[in-house]
C-alpha atoms as a PDB file:
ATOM      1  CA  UNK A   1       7.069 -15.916  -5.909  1.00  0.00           C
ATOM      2  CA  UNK A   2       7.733 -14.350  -9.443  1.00  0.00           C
ATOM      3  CA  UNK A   3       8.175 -10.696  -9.733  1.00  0.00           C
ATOM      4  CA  UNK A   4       6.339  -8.965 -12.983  1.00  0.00           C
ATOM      5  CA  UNK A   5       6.590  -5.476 -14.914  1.00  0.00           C
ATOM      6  CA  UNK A   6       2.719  -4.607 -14.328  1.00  0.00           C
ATOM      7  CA  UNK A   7       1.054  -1.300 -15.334  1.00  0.00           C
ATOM      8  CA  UNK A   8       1.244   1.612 -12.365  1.00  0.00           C
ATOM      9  CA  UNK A   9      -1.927   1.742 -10.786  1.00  0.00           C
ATOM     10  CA  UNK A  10      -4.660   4.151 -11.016  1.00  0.00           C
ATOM     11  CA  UNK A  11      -6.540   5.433  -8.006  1.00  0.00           C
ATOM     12  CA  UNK A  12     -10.050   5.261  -7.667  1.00  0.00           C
ATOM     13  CA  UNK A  13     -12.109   8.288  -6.535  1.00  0.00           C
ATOM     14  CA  UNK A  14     -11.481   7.832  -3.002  1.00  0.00           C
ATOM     15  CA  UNK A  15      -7.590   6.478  -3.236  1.00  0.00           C
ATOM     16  CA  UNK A  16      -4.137   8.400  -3.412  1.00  0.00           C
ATOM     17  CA  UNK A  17      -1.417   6.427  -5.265  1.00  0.00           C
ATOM     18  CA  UNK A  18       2.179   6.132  -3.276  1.00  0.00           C
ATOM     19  CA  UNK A  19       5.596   6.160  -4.315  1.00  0.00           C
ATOM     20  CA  UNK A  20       6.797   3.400  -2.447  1.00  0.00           C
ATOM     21  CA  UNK A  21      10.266   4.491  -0.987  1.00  0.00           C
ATOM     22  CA  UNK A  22      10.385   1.349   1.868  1.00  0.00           C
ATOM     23  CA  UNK A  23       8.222  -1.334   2.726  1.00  0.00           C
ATOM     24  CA  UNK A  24       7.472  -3.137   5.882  1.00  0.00           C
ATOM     25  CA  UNK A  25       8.651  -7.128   5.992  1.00  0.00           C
ATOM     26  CA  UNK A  26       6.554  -8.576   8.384  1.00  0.00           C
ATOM     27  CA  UNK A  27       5.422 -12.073  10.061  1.00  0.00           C
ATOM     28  CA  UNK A  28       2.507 -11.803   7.921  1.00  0.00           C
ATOM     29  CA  UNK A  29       3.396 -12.038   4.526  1.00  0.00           C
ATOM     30  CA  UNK A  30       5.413 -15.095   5.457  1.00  0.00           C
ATOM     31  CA  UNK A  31       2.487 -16.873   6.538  1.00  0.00           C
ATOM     32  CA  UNK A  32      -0.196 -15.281   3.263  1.00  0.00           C
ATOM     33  CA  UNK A  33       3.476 -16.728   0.936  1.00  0.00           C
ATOM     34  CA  UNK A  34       2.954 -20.134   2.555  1.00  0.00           C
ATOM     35  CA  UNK A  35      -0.656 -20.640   1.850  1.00  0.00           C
ATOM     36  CA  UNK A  36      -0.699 -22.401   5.095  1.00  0.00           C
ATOM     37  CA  UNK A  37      -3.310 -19.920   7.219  1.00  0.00           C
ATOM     38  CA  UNK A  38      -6.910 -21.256   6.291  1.00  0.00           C
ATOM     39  CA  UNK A  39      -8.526 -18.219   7.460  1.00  0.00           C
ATOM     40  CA  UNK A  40      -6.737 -15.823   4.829  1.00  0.00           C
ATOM     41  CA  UNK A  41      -7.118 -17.992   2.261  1.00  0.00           C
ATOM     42  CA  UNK A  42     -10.670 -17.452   0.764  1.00  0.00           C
ATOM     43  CA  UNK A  43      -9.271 -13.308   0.819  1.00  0.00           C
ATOM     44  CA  UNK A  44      -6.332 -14.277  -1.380  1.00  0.00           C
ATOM     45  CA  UNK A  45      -6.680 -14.164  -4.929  1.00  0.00           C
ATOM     46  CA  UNK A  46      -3.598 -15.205  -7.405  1.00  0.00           C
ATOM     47  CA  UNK A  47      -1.841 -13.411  -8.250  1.00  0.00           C
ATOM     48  CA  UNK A  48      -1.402 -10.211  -5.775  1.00  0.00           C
ATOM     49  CA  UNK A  49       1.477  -8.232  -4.585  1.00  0.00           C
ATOM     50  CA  UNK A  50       2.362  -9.088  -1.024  1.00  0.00           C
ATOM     51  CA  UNK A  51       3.105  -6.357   1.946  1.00  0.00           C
ATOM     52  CA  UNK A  52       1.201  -4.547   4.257  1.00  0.00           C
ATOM     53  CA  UNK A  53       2.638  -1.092   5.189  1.00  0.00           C
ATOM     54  CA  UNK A  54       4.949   0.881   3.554  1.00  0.00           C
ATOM     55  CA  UNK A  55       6.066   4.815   3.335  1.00  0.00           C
ATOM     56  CA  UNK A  56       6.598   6.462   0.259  1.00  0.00           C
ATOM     57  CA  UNK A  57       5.410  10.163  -1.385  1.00  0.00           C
ATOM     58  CA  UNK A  58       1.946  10.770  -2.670  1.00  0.00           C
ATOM     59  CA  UNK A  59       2.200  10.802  -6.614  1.00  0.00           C
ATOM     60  CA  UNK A  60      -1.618  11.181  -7.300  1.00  0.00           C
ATOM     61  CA  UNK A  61      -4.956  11.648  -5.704  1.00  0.00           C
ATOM     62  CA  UNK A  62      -8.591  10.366  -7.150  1.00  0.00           C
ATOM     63  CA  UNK A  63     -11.232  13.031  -7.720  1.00  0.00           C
ATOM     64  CA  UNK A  64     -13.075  12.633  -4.189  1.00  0.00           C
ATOM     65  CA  UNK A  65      -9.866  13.132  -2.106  1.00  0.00           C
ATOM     66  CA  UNK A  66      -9.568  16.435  -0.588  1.00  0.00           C
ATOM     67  CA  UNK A  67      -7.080  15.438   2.740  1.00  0.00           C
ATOM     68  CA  UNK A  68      -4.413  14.353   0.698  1.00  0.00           C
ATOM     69  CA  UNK A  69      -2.217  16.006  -1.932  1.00  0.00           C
ATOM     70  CA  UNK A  70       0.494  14.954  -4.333  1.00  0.00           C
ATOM     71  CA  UNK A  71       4.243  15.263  -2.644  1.00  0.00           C
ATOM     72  CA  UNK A  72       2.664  14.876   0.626  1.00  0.00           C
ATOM     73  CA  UNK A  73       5.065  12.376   3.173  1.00  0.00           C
ATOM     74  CA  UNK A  74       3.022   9.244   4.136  1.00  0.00           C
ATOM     75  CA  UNK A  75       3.346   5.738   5.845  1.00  0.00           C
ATOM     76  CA  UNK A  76       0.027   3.444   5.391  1.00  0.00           C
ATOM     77  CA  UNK A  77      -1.264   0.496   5.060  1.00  0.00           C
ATOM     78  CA  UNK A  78      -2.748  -1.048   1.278  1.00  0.00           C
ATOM     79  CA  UNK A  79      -6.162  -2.138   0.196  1.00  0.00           C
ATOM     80  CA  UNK A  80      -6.316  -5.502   1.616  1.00  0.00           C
ATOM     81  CA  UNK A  81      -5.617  -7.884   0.322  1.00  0.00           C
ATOM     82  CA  UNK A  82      -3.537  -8.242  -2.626  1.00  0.00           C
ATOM     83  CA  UNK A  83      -2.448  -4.181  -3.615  1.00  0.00           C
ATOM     84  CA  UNK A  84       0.406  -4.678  -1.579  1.00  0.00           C
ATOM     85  CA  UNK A  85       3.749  -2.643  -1.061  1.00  0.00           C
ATOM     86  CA  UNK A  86       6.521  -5.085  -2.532  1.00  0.00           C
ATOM     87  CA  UNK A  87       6.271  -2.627  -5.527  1.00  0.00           C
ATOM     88  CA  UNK A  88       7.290   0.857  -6.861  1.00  0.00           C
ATOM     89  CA  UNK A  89       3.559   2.344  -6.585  1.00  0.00           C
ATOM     90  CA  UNK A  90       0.348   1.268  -4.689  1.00  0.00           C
ATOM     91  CA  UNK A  91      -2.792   2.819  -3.833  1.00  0.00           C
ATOM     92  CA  UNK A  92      -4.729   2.624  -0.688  1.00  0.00           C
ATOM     93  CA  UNK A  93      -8.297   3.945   0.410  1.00  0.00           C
ATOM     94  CA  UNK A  94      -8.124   7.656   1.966  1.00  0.00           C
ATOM     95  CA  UNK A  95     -10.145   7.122   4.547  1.00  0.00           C
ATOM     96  CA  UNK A  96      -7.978   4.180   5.567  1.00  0.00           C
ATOM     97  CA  UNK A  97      -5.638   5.606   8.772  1.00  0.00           C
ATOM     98  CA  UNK A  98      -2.469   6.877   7.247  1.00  0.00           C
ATOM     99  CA  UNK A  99      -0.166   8.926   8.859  1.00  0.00           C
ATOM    100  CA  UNK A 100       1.578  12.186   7.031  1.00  0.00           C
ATOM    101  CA  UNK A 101       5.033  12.970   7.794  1.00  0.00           C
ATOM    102  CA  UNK A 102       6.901  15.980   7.334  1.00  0.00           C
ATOM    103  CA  UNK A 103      10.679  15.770   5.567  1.00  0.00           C
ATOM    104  CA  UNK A 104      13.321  13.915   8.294  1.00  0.00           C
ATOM    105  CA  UNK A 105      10.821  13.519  11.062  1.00  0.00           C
ATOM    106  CA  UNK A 106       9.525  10.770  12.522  1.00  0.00           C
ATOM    107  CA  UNK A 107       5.739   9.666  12.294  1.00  0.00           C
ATOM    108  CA  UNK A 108       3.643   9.963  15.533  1.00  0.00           C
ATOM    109  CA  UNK A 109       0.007   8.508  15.121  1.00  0.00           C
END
């Protein structure tokens, strides 16, 4: 693993882009970091940003996204695979299930 300065993202028409304030370390991203799962492999391309869920503050919103707005609280899940949440932004599909959550209270799907 190497970690990189890389451009922040931009979000596509249909994406919000996320502060990333914590990420999720899961069994997962132990097993896409080994290379050893043959089934994930042909998804993977090199290189990519590991994680898979992560909470954080929405920064900025494509053109097409109407259910989301900047400073909105949210915990999702990345475009899979490889715009992970091991980093300070990352953007993720609107339409993918995300849960907001209000200031010091806890998510509920």
């Amino acid at each position: 693993m190497k970690l990189e300065e890389i451009s922040r993202p931009v979000p596509a028409a249909d994406e919000v882009l996320v502060e990333v304030y914590a990420s999720g370390v899961n069994p997962v991203d132990w097993v896409i970091r080994s290379g050893e799962n043959e089934g994930l492999r042909s998804f993977l391309k090199l290189p990519m940003t590991l994680g898979w869920d992560a909470a954080g503050v929405v920064v900025e919103t494509g053109r097409e996204v109407t259910s989301l707005k900047a400073g909105d609280q949210v915990y999702g899940v990345p475009n899979f695979p490889g715009d992970g949440s091991y980093a300070e932004f990352m953007h993720f599909a609107s339409y993918q299930k995300c849960i907001i959550c209000v200031y010091h209270t806890a998510c509920t799907a």
